[in-house]
Each structure stands twice: as C-alpha cells, then as structure tokens.
Protein backbone atom coordinates (compact mmCIF):
# COMPACT_ATOMS: atom_id res chain seq x y z
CA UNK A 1 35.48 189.03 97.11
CA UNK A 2 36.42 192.17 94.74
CA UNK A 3 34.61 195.27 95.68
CA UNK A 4 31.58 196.76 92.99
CA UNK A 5 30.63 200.12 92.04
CA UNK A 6 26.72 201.32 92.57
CA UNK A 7 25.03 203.31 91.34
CA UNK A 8 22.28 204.38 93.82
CA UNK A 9 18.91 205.77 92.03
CA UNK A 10 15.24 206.70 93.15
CA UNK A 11 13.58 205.32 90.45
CA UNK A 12 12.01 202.15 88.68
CA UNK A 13 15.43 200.09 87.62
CA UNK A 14 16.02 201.42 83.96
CA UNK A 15 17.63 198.61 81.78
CA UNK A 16 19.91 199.87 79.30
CA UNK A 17 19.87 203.34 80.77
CA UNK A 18 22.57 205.43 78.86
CA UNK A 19 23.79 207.15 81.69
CA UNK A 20 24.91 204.06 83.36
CA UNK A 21 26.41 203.29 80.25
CA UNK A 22 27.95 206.35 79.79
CA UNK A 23 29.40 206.14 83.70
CA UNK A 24 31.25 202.76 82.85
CA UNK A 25 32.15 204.21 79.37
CA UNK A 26 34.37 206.82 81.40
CA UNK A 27 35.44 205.19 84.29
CA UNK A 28 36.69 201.52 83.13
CA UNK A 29 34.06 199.96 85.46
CA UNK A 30 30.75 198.51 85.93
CA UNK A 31 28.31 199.36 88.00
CA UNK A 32 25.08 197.62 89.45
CA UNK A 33 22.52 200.56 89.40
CA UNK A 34 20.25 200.05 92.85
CA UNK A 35 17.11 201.40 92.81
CA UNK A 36 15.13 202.59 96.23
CA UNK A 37 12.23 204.58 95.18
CA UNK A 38 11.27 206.53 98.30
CA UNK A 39 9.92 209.74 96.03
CA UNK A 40 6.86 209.37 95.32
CA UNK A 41 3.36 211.63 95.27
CA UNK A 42 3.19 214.13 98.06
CA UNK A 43 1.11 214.04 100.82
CA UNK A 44 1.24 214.71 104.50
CA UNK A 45 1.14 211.23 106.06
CA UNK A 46 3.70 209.96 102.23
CA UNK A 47 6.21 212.56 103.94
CA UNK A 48 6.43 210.56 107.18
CA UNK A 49 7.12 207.37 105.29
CA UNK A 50 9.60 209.50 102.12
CA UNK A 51 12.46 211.18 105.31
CA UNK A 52 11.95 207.51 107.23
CA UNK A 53 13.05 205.86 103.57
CA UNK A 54 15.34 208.71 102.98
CA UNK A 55 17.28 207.67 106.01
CA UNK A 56 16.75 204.04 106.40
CA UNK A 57 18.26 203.48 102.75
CA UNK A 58 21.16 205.08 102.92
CA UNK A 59 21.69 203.06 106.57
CA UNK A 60 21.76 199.91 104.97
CA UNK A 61 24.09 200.61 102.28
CA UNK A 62 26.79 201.91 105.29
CA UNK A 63 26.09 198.53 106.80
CA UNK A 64 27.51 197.00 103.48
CA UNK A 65 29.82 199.58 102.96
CA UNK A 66 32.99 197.47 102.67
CA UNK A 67 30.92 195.66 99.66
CA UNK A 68 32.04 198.71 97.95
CA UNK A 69 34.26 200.83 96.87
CA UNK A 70 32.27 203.71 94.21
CA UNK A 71 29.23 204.74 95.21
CA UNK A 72 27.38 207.11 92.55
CA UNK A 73 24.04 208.65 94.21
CA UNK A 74 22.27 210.04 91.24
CA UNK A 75 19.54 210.53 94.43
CA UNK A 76 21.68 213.16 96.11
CA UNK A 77 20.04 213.06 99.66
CA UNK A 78 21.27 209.20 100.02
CA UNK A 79 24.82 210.57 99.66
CA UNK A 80 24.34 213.45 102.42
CA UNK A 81 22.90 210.97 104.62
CA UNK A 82 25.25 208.18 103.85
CA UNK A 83 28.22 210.77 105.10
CA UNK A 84 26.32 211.57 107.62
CA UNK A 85 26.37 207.71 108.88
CA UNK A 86 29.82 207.99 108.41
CA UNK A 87 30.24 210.96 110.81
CA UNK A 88 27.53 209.45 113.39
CA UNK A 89 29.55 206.50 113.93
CA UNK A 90 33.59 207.34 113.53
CA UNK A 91 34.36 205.46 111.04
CA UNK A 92 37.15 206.17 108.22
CA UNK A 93 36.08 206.69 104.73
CA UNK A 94 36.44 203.58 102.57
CA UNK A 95 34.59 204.51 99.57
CA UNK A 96 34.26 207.47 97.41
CA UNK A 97 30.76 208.82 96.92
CA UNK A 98 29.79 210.86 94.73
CA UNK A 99 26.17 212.54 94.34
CA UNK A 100 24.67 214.35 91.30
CA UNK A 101 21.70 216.82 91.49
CA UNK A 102 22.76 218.47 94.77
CA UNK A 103 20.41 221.49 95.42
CA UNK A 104 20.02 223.90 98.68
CA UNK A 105 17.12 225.76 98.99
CA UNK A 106 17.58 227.84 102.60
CA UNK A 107 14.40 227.86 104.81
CA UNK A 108 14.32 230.60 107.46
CA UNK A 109 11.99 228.40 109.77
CA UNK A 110 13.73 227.48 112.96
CA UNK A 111 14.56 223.86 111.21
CA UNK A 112 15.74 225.49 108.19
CA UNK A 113 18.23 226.48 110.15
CA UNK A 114 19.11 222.99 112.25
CA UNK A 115 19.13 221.87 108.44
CA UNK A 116 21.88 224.02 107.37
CA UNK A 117 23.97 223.13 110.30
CA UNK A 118 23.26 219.22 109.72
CA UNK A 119 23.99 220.03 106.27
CA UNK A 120 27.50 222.24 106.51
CA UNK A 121 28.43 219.47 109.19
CA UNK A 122 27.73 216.77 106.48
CA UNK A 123 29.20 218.47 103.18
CA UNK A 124 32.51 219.85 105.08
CA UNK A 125 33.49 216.37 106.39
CA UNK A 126 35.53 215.09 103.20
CA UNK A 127 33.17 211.68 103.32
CA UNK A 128 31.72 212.91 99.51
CA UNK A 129 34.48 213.21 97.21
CA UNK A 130 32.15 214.27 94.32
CA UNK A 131 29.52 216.86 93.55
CA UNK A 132 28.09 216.77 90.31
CA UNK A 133 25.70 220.01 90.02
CA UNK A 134 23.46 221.39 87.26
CA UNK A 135 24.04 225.09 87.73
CA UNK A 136 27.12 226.95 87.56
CA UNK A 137 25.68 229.51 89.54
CA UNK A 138 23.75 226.97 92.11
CA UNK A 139 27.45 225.79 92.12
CA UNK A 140 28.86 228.92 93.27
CA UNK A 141 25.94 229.16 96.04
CA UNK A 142 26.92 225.98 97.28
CA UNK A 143 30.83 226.86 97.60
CA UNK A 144 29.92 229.96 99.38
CA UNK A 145 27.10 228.55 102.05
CA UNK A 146 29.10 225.22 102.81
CA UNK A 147 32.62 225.77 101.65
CA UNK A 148 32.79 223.21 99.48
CA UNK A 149 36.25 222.55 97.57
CA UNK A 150 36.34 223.98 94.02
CA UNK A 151 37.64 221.25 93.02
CA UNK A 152 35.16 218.70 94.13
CA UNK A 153 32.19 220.22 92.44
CA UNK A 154 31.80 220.30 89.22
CA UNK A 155 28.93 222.30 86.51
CA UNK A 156 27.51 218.98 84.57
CA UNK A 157 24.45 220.37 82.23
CA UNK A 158 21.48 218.25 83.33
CA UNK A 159 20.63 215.62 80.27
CA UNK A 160 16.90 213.46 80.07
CA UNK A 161 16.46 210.22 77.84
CA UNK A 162 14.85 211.28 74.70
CA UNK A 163 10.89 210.15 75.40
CA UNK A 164 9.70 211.37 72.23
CA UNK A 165 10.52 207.61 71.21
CA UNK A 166 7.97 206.53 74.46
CA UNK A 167 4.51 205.16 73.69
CA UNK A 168 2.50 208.22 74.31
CA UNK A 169 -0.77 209.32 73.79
CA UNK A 170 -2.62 211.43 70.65
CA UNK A 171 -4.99 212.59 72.58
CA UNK A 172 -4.99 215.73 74.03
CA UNK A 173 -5.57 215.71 78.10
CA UNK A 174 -7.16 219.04 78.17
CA UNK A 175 -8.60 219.03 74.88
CA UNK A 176 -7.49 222.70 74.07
CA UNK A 177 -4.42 224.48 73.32
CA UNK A 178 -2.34 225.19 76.93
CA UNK A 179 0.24 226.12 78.17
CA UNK A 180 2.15 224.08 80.88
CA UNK A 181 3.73 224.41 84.34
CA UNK A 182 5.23 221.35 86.09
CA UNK A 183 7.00 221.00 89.11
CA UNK A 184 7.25 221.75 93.10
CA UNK A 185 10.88 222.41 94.14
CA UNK A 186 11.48 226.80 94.56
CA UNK A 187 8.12 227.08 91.90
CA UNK A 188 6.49 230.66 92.36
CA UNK A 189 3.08 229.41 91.35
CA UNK A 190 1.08 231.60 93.24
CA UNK A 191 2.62 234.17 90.94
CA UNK A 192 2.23 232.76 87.92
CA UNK A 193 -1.48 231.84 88.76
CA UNK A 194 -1.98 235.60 89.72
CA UNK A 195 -0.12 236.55 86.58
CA UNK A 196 -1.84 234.36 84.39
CA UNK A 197 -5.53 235.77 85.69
CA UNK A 198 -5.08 238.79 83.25
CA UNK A 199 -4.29 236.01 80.30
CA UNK A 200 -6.50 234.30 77.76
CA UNK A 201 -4.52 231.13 77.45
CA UNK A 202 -5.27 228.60 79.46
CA UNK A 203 -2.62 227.12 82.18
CA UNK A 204 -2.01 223.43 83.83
CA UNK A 205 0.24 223.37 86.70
CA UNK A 206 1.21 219.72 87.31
CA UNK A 207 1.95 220.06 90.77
CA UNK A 208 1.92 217.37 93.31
CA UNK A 209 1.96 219.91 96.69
CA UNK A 210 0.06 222.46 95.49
CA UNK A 211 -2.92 222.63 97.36
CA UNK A 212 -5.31 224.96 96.38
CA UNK A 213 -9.42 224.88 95.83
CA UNK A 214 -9.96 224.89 91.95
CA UNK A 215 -13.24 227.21 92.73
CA UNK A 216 -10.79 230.06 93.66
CA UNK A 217 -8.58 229.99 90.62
CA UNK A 218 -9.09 231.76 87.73
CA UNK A 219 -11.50 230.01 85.34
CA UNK A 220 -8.36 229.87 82.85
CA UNK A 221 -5.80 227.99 85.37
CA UNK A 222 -6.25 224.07 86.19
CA UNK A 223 -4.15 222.75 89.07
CA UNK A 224 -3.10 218.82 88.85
CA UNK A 225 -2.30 216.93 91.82
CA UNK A 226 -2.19 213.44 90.62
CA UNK A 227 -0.07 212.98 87.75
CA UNK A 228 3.55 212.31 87.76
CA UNK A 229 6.60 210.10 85.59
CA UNK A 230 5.27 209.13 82.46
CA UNK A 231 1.67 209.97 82.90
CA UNK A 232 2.96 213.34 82.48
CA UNK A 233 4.19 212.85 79.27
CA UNK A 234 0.64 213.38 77.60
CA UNK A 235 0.52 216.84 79.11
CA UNK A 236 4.39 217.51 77.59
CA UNK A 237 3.64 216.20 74.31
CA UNK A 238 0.55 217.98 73.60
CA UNK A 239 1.20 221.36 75.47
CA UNK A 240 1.66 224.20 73.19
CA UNK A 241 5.22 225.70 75.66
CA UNK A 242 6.41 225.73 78.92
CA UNK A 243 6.00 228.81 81.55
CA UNK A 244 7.91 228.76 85.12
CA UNK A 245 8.82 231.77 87.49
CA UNK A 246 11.27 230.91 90.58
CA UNK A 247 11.19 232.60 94.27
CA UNK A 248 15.22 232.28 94.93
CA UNK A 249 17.38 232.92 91.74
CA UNK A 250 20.22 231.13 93.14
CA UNK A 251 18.76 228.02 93.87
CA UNK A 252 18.89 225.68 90.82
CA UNK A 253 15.31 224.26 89.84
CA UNK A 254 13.64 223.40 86.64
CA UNK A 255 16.34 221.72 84.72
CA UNK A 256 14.38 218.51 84.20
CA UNK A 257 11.63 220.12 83.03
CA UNK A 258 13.20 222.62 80.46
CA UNK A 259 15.40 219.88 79.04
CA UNK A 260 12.11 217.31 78.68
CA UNK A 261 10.61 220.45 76.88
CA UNK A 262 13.44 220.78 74.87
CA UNK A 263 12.65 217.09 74.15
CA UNK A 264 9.09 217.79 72.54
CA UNK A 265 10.05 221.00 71.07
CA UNK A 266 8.15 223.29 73.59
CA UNK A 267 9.58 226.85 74.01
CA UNK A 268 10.38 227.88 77.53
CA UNK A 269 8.91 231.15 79.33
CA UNK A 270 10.49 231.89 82.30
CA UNK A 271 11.14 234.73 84.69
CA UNK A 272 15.04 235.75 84.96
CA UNK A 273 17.72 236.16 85.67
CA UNK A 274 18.35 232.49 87.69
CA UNK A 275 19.96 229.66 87.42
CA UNK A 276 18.05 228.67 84.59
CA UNK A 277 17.99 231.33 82.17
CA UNK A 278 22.25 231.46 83.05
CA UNK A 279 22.72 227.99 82.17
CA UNK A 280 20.00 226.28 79.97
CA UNK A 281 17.64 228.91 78.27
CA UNK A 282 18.60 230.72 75.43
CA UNK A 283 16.83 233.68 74.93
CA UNK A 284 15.15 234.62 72.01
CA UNK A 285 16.21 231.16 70.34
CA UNK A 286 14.97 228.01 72.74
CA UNK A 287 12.57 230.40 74.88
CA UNK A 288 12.12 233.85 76.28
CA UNK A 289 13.68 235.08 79.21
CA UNK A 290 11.60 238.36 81.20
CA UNK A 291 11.61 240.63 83.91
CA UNK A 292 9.46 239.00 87.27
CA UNK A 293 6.78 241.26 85.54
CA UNK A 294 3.09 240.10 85.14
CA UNK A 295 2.35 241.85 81.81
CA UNK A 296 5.57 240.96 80.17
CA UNK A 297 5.64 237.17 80.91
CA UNK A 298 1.83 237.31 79.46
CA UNK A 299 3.00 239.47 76.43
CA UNK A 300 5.89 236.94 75.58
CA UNK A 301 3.28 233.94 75.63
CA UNK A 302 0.79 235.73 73.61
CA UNK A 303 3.53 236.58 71.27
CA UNK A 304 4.31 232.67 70.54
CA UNK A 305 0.45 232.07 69.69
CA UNK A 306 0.16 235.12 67.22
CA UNK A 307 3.66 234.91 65.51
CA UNK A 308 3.25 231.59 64.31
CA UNK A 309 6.89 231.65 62.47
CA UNK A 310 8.67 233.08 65.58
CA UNK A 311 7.18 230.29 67.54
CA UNK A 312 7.62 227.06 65.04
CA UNK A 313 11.01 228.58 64.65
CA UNK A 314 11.85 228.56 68.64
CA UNK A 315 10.32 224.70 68.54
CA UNK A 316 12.69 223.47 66.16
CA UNK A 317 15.62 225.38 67.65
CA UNK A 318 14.69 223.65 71.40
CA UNK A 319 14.53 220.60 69.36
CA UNK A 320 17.86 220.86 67.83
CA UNK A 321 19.82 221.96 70.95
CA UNK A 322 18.40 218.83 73.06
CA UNK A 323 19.66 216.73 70.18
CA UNK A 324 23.49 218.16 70.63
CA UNK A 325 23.53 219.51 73.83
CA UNK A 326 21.54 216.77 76.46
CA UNK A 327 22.52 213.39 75.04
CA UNK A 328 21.87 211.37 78.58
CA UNK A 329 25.16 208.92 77.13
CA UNK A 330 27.42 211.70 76.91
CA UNK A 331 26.51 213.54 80.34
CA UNK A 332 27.22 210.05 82.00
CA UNK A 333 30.79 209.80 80.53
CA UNK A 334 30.92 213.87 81.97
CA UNK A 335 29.93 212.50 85.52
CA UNK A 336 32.23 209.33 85.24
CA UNK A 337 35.29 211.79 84.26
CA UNK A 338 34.57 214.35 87.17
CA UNK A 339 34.65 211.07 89.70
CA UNK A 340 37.90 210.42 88.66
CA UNK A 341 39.18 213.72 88.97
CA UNK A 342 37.75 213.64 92.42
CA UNK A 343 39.51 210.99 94.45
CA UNK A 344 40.08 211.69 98.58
C-alpha cells in the first residue's frame, strides 16, 4: 500500500479549505487533512485533559508512522511531540514533518526551564525537516535559542479564510461602539486594562484565561471568558478597531487576530516595536504603531473616533492589504514550496 501525506490540524475538519488546496497545488500531492481538536476553552481541570491530548495524539500517529511519508502539522506542538516519540524510542526518521505556527515563549519558572531543554533536545534532533514561522524576527529568536538550521525555517506571513462571507450577526454584542482585544498567548492585558482606565472608549477583551472579578475593572473595560471560533466573529464584525500590547517583543503573537481584523476592515493599535508591528502592521496606513506608553496608545484610539477620514481611510487600506497580501490559497502553495525545499 502507497504511503499518504497528512495534514494534521486542531480544528473542526474544514472541507474545501484553501490551504489544503493550496499545499497539494505546490507539492504534486494530496493530502488527507486529520483533525484532533484538543484546544479548546481554558480551564484548570480542560488543561489536564488539552497536554494528555497533546501527547496522546501525536503517539498514535508514530504508531502508524510507516502509513506515511509527509506529515504537515499546521498544530505545531503535534510535530514537537511526534519528534520527540521519535527520539524516546530510537527509531530512524521515515517521514518528513513539517510544522507551521511554531512559537517559544521562555518561562523563567523552574519548568520553563525543563521545557527549554525538552524543547532544544526535540528541535536539534533533525526528526522536523520543516519550520514554517510567522515572524521573521520570532524566526531569528528561534535560530538563536535552539539552533535551528537557516535553512529549515522559513518567514511564511500568516493568512485567515476571508469570514466576511460567514453568516454573521447584525446585531451588535455590546450594543455600543468598542474597541476590541482578543487573545491569551504573550497578551499584556493587565496593561492595557490599566491603560485603558484613563480612556472613554469602552474595551472587550475576549480572553479565555483571563481571570479577573469584573467589580474591580474599570467601569469602561468588559472581560469575556466564554466566547471563542466563530462566536467571536460578532464581536470582530461590529467592533469599531483592534488594540493589543505584548510583554516579550520577540515572541511572535497576534497574527491571527490582526489578519482577521484586516478581514473586517478594523485598524490595529498596538504597542511596538515586536514581531508584529515588524512584520504585519503598517503604520500610519493599516494601524498605528506606539511607544509601551499609556497616554499615547489612548491618544492614537481617540484619534480614529474624532478623525473620521483618517480612520475610514485606515479601514479600507486594512481591507485592501488582506485582499493581496493574506489569500489563505496562496500561503498554502508558500508552505507546500518551503517543504520541498526542506527534505532530510
């Protein structure tokens, strides 16, 4: 029996999902896209079951492993622990992996650092032939922690389905203008909350691990636990921009969210420099890059709700660079041509 490609997700399966398409497009090859979902709301007792999925996943595809000969993790964790499989039991490498989305974020906790041995162990073994990364400077943070070849990781601008085109909503969740933050991974909410206390405009975090009793906020600032994949969508569509600030400037985070913006036309406020505002932002045109300071970030929001043409000007523009720039098709055929550039 011929060996298949996969194409290992954590999501729903998406029929017709241009990336896929875009893969085989570039390779010559099908592939049958798997989907384990072990991501899903956090909680404390959901984190027990998400690392036991994380790992138990991954274990049955090395079980099957001669079943295959690509394997494309666009969940990057079931790659590193896949290799890791590889190293636990001795065995040669038969397949070439490849993962997209790779991100470190260094803890200085006492597993932080059993992590980033586990880790270096895991990326320097040769098992992944194939990093596909969102960042060229997250890129350059990764060659210099692990030691990862040059020429196995490559910059690949993160790209989102347009879902503009998805059934969504007219109705506004909050019922007022706001402005949105979404997202867990390197987030400096506490900031922005504390920032956002000297503001008028009202905020929504949409954050799933952000614990914190609504009674202390600021009466401006709403914290959301409980929404997440297309439920979001009504808080997207109906936002009036995006605002984000990041604790570690080299760790790639936010992508997803800018380019979804990007999607509806919302500008994007963000504190720089980071990997964001290098790669994806463009100031003055798509959003507004400023110093970590409190009254600047507030003075660059309050400037999109008073100069009306400076802001409808900076929606179409986000609008117009999603349309040429994050086309989900073409940043498939990217990945599919860095794969075979990237053979052992």
């Amino acid at each position: 029996m011929a060996c298949k490609n996969i194409l290992v997700t954590d999501q729903c399966y998406i029929k017709d999902w241009d990336f896929q398409k875009g893969v085989e497009n570039s390779i010559g090859e099908s592939f049958e896209q798997i989907a384990l979902v072990s991501n899903k709301m956090r909680s404390r007792w959901y984190n027990v079951v998400r690392y036991t999925l994380y790992f138990y996943y991954p274990f049955k595809i090395f079980l099957n492993r001669k079943k295959y000969n690509r394997i494309l993790c666009w969940q990057a964790f079931y790659g590193v622990v896949l290799a890791y499989y590889h190293i636990l039991f001795n065995v040669k490498p038969i397949n070439e992996i490849a993962i997209t989305h790779l991100i470190y974020n260094p803890k200085k906790s006492f597993i932080g650092k059993i992590y980033k041995k586990w880790l270096t162990k895991v990326l320097k073994s040769g098992y992944i032939t194939c990093y596909i990364g969102g960042s060229k400077t997250h890129r350059k943070y990764l060659i210099e922690q692990f030691g990862i070849p040059k020429d196995k990781i490559h910059f690949v601008p993160y790209c989102k389905e347009d879902e503009t085109k998805k059934t969504i909503t007219d109705v506004n969740p909050i019922g007022q203008d706001f402005i949105l933050g979404v997202g867990r991974s390197n987030r400096d909410w506490h900031w922005i909350i504390d920032a956002f206390s000297k503001s008028k405009r009202y905020l929504v975090i949409i954050c799933d691990d952000l614990r914190v009793d609504q009674a202390t906020l600021p009466n401006n600032v709403k914290i959301i636990n409980d929404v997440e994949g297309d439920d979001m969508l009504a808080y997207m569509k109906h936002c009036y921009c995006q605002v984000c600030s990041f604790k570690n400037p080299q760790v790639a985070s936010g992508e997803m969210v800018y380019v979804q913006g990007a999607c509806f036309s919302k500008p994007f406020v963000v504190t720089g420099p980071c990997c964001i505002t290098d790669d994806y932002v463009i100031n003055g045109v798509t959003g507004v890059v400023v110093d970590k300071d409190k009254d600047k970030i507030n003075e660059a929001v309050e400037r999109l709700f008073t100069d009306k043409s400076y802001y409808k000007e900076m929606c179409k523009n986000s609008r117009l660079v999603y349309e040429s720039e994050y086309d989900l098709f073409q940043y498939g055929k990217k990945v599919g041509s860095c794969i075979l550039k990237s053979k052992h």
